[in-house]
Protein backbone atom coordinates (compact mmCIF):
# COMPACT_ATOMS: atom_id res chain seq x y z
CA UNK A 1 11.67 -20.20 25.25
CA UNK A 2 8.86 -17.92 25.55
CA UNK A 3 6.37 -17.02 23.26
CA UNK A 4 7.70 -13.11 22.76
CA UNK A 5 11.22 -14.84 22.83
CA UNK A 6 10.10 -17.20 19.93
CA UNK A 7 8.54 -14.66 17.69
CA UNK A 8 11.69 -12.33 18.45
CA UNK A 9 13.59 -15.06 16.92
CA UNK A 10 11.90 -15.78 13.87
CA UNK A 11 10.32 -12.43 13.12
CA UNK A 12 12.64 -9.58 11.15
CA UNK A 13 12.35 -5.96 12.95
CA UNK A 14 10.10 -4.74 10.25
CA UNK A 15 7.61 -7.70 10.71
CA UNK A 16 7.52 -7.28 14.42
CA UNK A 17 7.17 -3.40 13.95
CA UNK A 18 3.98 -4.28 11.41
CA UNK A 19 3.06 -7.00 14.71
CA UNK A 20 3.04 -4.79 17.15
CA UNK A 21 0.74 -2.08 15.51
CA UNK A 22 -1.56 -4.44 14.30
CA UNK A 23 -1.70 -6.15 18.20
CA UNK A 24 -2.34 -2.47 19.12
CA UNK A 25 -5.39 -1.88 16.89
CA UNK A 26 -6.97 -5.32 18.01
CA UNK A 27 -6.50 -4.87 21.44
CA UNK A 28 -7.74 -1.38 20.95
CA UNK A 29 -10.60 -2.54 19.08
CA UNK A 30 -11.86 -5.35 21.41
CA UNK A 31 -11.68 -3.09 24.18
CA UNK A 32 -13.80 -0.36 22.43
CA UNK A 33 -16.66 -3.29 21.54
CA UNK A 34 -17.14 -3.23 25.44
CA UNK A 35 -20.76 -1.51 26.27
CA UNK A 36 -18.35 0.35 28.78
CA UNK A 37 -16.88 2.05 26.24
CA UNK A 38 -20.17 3.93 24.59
CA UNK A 39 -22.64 5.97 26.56
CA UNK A 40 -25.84 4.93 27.67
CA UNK A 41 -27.88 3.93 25.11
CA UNK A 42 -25.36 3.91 22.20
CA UNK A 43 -23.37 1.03 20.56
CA UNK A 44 -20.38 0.14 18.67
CA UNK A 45 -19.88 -2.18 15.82
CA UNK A 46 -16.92 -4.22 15.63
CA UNK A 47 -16.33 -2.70 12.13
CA UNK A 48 -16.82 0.93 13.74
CA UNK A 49 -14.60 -0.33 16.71
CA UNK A 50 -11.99 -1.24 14.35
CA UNK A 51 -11.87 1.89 12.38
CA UNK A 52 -12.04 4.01 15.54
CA UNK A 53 -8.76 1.62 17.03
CA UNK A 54 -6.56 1.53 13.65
CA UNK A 55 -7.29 5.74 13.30
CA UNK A 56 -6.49 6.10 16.68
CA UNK A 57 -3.39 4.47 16.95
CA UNK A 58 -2.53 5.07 13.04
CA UNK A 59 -3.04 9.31 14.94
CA UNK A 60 -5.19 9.79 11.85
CA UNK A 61 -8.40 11.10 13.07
CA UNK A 62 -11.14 9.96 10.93
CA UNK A 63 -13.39 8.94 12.56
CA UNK A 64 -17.32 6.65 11.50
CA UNK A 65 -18.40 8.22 15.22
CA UNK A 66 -18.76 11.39 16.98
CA UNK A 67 -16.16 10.53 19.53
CA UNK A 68 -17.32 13.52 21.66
CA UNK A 69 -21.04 12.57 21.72
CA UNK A 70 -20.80 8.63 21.32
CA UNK A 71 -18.10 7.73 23.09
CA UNK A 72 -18.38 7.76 26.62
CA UNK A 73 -15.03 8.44 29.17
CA UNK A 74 -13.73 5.44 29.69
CA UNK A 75 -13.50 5.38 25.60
CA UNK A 76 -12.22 8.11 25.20
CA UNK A 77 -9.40 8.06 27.82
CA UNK A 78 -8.83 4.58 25.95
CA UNK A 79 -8.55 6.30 22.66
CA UNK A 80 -6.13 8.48 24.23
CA UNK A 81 -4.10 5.54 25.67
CA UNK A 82 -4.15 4.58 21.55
CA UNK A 83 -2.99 7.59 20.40
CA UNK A 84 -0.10 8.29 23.09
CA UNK A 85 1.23 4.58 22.03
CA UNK A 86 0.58 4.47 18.70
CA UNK A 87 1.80 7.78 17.98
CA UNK A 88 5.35 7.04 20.33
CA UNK A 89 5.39 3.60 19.19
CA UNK A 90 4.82 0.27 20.77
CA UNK A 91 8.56 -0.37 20.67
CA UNK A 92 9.29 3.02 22.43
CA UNK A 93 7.05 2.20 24.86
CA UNK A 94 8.36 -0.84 25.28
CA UNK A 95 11.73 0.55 25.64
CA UNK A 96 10.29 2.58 29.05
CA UNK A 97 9.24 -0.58 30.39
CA UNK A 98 12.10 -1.93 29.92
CA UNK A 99 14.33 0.96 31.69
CA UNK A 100 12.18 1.31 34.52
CA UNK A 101 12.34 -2.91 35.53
CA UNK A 102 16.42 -2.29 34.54
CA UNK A 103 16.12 -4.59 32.12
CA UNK A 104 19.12 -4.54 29.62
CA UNK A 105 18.80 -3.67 26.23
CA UNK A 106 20.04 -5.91 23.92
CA UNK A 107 21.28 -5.33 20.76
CA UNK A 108 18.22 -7.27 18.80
CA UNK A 109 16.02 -5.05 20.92
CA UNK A 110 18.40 -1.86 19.92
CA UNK A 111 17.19 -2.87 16.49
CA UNK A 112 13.75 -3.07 16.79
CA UNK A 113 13.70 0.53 17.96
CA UNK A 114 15.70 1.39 15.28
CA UNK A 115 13.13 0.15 13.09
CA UNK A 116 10.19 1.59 14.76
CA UNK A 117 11.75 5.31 14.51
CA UNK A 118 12.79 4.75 11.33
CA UNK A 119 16.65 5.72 12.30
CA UNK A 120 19.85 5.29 9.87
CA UNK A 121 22.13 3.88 12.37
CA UNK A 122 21.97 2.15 15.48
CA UNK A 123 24.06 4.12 18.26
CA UNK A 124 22.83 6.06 21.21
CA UNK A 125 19.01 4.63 20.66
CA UNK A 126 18.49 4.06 24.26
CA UNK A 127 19.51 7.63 25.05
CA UNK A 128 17.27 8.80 22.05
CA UNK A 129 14.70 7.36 23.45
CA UNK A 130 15.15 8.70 26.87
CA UNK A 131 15.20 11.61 25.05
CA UNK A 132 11.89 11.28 23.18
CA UNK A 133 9.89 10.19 26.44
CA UNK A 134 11.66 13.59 28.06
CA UNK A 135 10.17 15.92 25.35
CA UNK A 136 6.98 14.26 24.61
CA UNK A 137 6.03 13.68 28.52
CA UNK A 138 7.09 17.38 28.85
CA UNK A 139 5.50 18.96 25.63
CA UNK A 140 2.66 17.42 26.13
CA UNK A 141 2.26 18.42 30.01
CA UNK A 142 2.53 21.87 29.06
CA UNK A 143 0.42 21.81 26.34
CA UNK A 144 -2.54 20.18 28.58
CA UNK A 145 -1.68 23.34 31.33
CA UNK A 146 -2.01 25.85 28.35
CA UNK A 147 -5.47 24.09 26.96
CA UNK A 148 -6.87 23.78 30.70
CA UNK A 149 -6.65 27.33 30.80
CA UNK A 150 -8.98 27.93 28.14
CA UNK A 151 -11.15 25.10 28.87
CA UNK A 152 -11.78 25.49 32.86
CA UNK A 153 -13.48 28.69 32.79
CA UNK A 154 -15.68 27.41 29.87
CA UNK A 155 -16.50 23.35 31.04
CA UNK A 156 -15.40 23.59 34.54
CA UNK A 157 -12.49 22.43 36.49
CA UNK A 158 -12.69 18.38 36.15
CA UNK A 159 -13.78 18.29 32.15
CA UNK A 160 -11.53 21.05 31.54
CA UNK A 161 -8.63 19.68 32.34
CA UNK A 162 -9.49 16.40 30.71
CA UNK A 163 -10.19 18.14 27.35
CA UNK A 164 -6.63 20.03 27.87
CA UNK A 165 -5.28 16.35 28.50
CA UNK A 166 -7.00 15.40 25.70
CA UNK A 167 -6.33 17.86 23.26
CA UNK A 168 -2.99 18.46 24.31
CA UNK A 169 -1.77 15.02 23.39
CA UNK A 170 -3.98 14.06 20.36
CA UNK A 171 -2.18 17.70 18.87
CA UNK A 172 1.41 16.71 19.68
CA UNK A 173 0.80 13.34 17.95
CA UNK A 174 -1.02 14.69 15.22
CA UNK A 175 -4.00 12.42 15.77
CA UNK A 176 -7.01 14.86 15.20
CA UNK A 177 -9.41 13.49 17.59
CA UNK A 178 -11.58 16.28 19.65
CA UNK A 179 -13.99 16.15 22.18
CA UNK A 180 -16.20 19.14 20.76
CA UNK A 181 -19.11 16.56 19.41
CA UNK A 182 -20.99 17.20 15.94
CA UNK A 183 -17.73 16.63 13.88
CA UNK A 184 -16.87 19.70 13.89
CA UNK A 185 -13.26 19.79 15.41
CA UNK A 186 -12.06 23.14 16.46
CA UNK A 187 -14.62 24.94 13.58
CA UNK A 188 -16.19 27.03 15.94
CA UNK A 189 -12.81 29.07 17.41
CA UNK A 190 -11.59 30.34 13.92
CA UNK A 191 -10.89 33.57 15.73
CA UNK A 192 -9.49 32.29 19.66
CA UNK A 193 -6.06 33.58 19.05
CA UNK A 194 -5.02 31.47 22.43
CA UNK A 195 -6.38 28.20 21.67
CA UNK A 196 -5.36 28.28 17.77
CA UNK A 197 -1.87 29.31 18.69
CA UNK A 198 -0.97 26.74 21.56
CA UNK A 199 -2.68 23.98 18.67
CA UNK A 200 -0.47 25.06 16.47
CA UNK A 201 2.58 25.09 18.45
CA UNK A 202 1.72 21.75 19.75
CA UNK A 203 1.41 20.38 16.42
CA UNK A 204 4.23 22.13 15.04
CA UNK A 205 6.69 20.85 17.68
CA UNK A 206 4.70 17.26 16.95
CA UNK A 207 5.23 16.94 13.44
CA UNK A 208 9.12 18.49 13.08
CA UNK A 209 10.32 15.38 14.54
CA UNK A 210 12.00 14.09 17.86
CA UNK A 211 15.34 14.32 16.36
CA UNK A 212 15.45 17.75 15.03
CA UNK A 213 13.75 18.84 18.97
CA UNK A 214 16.54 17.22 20.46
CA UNK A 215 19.17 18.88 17.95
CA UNK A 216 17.08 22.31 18.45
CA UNK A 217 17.82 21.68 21.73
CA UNK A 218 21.43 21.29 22.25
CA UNK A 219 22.86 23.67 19.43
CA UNK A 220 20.19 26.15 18.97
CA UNK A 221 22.13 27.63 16.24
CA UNK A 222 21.18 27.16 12.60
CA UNK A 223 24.61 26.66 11.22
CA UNK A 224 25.73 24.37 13.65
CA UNK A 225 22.16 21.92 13.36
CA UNK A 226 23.01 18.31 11.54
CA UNK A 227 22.47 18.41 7.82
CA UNK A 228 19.01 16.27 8.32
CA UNK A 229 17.55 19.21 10.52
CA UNK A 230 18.41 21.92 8.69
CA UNK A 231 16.83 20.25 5.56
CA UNK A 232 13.45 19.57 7.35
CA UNK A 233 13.62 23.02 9.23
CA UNK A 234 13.67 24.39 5.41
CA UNK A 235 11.24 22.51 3.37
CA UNK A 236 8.56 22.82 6.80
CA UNK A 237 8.91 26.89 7.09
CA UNK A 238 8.78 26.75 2.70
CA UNK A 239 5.75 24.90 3.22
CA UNK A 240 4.18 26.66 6.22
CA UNK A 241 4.70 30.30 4.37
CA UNK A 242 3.29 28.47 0.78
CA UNK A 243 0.25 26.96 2.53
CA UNK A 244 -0.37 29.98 4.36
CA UNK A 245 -0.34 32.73 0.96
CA UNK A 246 -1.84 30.14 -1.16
CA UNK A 247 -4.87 29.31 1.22
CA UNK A 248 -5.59 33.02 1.62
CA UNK A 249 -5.55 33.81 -1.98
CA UNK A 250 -7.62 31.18 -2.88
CA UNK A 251 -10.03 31.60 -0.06
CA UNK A 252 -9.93 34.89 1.36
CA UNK A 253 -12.86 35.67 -0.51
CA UNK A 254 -15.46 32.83 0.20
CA UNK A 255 -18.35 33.85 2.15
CA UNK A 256 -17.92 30.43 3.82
CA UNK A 257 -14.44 30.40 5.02
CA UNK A 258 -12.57 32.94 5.43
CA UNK A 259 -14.92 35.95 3.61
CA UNK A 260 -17.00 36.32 6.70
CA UNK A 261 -14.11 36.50 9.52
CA UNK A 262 -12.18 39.56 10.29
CA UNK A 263 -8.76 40.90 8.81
CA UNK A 264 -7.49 38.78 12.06
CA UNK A 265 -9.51 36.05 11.87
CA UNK A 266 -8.32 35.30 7.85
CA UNK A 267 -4.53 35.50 9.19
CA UNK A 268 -5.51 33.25 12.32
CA UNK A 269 -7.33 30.77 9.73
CA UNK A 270 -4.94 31.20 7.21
CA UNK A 271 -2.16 30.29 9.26
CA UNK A 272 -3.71 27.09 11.11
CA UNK A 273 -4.74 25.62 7.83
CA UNK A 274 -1.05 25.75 6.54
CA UNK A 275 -0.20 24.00 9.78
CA UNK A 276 -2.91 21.27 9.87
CA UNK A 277 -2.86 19.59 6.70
CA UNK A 278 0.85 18.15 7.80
CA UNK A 279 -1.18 15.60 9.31
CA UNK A 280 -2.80 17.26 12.59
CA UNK A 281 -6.33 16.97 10.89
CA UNK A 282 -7.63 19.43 13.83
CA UNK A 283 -9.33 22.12 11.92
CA UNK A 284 -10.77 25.20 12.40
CA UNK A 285 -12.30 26.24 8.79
CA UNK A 286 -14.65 23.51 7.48
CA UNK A 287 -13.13 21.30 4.36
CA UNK A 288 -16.22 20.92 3.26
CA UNK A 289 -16.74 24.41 2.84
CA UNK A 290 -13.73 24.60 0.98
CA UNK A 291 -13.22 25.74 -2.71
CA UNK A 292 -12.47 22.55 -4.68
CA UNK A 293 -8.58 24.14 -5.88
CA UNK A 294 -8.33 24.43 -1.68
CA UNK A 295 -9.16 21.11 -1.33
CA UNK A 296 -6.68 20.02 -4.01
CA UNK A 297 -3.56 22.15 -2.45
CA UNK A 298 -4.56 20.32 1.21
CA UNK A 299 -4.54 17.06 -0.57
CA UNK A 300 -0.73 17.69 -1.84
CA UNK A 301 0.18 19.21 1.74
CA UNK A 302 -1.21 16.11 3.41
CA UNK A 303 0.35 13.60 0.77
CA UNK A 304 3.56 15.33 1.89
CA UNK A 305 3.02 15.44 5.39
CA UNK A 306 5.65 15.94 8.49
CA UNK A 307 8.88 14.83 9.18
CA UNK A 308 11.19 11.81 9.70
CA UNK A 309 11.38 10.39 13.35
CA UNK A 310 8.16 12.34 14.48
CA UNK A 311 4.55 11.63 15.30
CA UNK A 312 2.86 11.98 11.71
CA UNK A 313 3.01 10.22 8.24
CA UNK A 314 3.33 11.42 4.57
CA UNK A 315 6.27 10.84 2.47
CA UNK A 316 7.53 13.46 5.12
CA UNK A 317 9.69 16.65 4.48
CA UNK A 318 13.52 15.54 4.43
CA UNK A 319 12.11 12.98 1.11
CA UNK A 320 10.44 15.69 -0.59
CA UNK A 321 13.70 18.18 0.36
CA UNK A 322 15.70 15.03 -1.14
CA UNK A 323 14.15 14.87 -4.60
CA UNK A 324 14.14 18.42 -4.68
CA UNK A 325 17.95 18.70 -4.18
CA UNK A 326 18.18 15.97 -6.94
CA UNK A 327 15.99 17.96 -9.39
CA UNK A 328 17.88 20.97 -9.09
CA UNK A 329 21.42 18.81 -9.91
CA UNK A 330 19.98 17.76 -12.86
CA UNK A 331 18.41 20.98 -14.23
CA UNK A 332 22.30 22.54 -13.33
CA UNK A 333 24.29 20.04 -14.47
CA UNK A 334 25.96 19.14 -11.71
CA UNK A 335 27.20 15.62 -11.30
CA UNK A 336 26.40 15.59 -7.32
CA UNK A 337 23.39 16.08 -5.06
CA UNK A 338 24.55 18.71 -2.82
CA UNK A 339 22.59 20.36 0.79
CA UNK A 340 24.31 22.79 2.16
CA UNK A 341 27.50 22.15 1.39
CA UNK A 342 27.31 18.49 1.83
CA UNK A 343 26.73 15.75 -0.33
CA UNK A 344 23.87 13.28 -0.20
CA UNK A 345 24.53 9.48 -1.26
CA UNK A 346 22.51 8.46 -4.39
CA UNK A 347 20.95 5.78 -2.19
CA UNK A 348 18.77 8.23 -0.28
CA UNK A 349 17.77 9.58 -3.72
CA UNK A 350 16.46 6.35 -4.64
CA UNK A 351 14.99 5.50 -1.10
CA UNK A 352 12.70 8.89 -1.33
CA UNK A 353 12.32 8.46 -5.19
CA UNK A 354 10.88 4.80 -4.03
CA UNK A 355 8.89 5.65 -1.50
CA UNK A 356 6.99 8.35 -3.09
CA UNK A 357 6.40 6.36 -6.22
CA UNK A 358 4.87 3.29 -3.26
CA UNK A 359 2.70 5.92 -1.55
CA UNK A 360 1.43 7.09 -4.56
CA UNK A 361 0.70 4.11 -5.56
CA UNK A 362 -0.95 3.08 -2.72
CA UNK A 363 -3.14 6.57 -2.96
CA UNK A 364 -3.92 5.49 -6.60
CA UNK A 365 -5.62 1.97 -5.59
CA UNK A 366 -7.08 3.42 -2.47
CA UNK A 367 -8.82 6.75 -4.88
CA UNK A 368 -9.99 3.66 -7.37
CA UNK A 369 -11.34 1.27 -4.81
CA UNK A 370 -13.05 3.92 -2.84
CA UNK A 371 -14.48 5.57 -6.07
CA UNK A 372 -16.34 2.25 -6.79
CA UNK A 373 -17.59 1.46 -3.87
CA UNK A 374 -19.12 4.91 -2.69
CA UNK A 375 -19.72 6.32 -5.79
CA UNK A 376 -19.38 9.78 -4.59
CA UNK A 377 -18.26 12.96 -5.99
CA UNK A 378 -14.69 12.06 -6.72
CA UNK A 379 -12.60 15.33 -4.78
CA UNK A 380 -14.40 14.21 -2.04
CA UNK A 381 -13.32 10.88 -2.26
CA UNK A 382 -9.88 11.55 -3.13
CA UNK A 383 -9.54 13.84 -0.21
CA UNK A 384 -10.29 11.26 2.21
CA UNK A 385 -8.25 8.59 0.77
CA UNK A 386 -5.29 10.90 0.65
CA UNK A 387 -6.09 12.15 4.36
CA UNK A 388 -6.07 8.20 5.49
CA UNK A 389 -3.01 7.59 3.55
CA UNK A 390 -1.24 10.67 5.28
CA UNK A 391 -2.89 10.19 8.80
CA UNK A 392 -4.31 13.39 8.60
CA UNK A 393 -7.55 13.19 9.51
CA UNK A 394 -9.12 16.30 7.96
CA UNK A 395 -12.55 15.08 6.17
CA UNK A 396 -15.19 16.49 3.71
CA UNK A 397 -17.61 14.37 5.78
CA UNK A 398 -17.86 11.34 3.78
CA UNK A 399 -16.33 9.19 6.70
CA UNK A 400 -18.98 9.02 8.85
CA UNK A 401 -21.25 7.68 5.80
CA UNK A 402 -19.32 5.23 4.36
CA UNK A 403 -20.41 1.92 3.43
CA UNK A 404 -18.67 -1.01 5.48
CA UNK A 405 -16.56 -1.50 2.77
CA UNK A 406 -15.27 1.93 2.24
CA UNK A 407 -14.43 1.80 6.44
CA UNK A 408 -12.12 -1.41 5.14
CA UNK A 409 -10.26 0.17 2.16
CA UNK A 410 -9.71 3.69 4.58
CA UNK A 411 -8.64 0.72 7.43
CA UNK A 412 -6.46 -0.40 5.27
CA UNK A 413 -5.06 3.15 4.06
CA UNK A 414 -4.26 3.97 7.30
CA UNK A 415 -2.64 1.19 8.12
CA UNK A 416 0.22 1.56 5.29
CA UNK A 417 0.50 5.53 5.55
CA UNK A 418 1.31 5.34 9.76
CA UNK A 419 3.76 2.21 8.99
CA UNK A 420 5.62 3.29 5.54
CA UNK A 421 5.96 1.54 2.00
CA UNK A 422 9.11 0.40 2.81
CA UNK A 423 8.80 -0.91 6.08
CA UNK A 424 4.95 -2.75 4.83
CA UNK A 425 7.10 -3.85 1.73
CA UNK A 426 9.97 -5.46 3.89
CA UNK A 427 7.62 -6.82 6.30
CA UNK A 428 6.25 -8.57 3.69
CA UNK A 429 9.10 -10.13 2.42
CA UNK A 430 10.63 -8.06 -0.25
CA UNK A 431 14.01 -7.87 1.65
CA UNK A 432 16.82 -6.15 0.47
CA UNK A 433 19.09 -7.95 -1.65
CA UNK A 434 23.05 -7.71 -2.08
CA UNK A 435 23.37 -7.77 -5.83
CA UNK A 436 26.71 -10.30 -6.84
CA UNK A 437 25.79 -9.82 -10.84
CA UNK A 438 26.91 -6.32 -11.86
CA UNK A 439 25.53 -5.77 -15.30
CA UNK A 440 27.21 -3.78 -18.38
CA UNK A 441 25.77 0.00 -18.55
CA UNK A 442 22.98 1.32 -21.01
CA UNK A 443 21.37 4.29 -21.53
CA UNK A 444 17.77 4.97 -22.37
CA UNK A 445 15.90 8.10 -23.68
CA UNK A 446 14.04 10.03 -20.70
CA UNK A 447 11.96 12.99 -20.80
């Protein structure tokens, strides 16, 4: 028996899910350390290596180094090597490997995929996952034409179409990287109609998830789109339109932001900023710049994040659309959790109830520990702990300037917000249990 055999055998999905990413980051990371992978006259820390590695392939986007400046080409098309696998998934990868040798997929390895795209039940995998290397493959080709476009006439014809590459992909996958140098992501083009709206699109099509695509794709029709789309088509275009009104009304008037672009430019800005924070991290306003209450509102946007099945993290938008659905039985009266017209088990209530009260948990320890250890202003803090947690990527700046330390509690924080609560918690050996005791009812006062 070989050695992938063996740990296939005595490793659950979940653990070998947690394996694989954390293989990823190390390989990832030791590869980075190389001299090769800095320019001339620069170097990289392991530390910095690892932080760069786990927010690649965690598609976060913080980064401790100017990956434009620092980082020299053969880094950077490593980082993007990161980002296209870590934001697919090792096991999806994996999975096209394994199609084009003809290798059969068993059912052990159906499950592993399963796990990795976080999936409720285990039929037609292998033709979802044709699927997903279809759209993404595509997507992202078109996206890097689009960018190459605008980049060609302004870097020339070989950079230009590597920064379209680049772009292109670290959009779709919500990763945040950029090439632009000085930290400043896209901060510079609030007002390139072009370039912010084939960003957006790219990270809109990114974050909705494969599975709503691929049902976008064959129905096309709202009414006729499974119950799990329609509910993450909802709560994204409630939280696109609130992110977009609230950000203008709370910023439309700083000099700093918005105040000093034109009637255009605030619409442009407005609009990208409701699109980001659902864990792109590309930006095109500067946080830092931002109005503390701004801040704040991003920080609940990121904690939310995208959607099931796709490329970014958060509790994602088919949990919140969950609890909201159970809220609104209880303030009615109603006795069921019902989505339009149909009825939703009580065990996905207490799946999304679980794993917001685990990520907020985990943001709660990570705001403490970080707090401590910096001893910075504490929004500023918070907003980088809850952009690590959501594998965002937008920062205030304090990334590049934190203590070695701080880069190990963000590490960490990235780590659990691109794998999940539950699947960290099951990894870990809190498996689900079948209960054989069923215990007399009791009620408690609530509220």
């Amino acid at each position: 028996m070989g050695l992938l055999e063996y740990v296939e055998e005595r490793l659950s999905p979940p653990q070998i899910v947690l394996l694989s990413f954390l293989s990823l980051i190390l390989v990832g990371t030791l590869v980075l350390s190389l001299p090769l992978s800095v320019r001339e006259g620069n170097s990289l820390s392991f530390l910095d290596a690892l932080f760069t590695a786990t927010s690649a392939v965690c598609v976060t986007g913080l980064v401790v180094v100017d990956t434009g400046t620092i980082v020299s080409r053969f880094g950077q098309v490593m980082i993007l090597v990161l980002i296209q696998v870590g934001g697919l998934g090792l096991m999806t990868m994996t999975t096209l490997y394994w199609l084009f040798r003809g290798h059969r997929i068993k059912l052990r390895e159906r499950l592993l995929v399963q796990e990795a795209l976080n999936l409720s039940k285990l039929a037609g995998v292998v033709r979802l996952v044709r699927s997903i290397l279809v759209t993404t493959f595509f997507v992202e080709a078109l996206g890097a034409a689009l960018l190459s476009c605008w980049f060609v006439p302004r870097l020339g014809p070989v950079k230009g179409v590597f920064f379209g590459l680049f772009h292109s992909i670290s959009a779709f996958c919500n990763a945040g990287f950029d090439l632009l140098g000085g930290f400043r992501s896209f901060t510079s083009f609030p007002e390139e109609t072009y370039l912010n709206l084939v960003l957006m699109g790219l990270i809109l099509l990114g974050g909705l998830g494969f599975t709503v695509l691929i049902d976008l794709y064959q129905y096309r029709r709202f009414r006729r789109l499974s119950l799990h789309s329609n509910v993450v088509l909802s709560v994204t275009g409630g939280l696109l339109l609130a992110g977009f009104v609230l950000f203008l009304f709370l910023e439309g008037k700083n000099p700093a932001t918005l105040g000093s672009l034109t009637p255009w430019g605030r619409f442009l800005a407005a609009s990208f900023q409701s699109v980001t924070p659902r864990t792109a991290g590309i930006s095109t306003i500067p946080v830092k710049d931002m109005r503390q209450e701004t801040q704040f509102f991003l920080i609940i946007l990121m904690f939310i994040g995208a959607s099931p099945g796709s490329t970014g993290g958060g509790i994602k938008t088919a949990t919140l659309g969950t609890l909201l659905a159970a809220v609104w039985s209880v303030a009615t009266g109603s006795q069921e959790i019902d989505i339009f017209h149909r009825r939703l088990p009580h065990r996905i209530v207490f799946k999304s109830l679980a794993i917001v009260i685990m990520d907020l948990g985990i943001l709660i320890i990570a705001v403490i520990l970080l707090s401590l250890v910096e001893g910075k202003e504490f929004m500023a803090v918070f907003f980088e702990a809850a952009s690590a947690l959501g594998t965002v990527g937008l920062s205030t700046g304090l990334t590049p300037n934190l203590t070695p330390l701080g880069k190990v509690i963000l590490i960490v924080t990235m780590f659990s917000g691109r794998v999940g609560p539950l699947t960290l918690a099951v990894a870990l050996g809190l498996r689900e249990r079948r209960q054989a005791i069923r215990y007399p009812e009791e009620r408690i006062i609530v509220g």
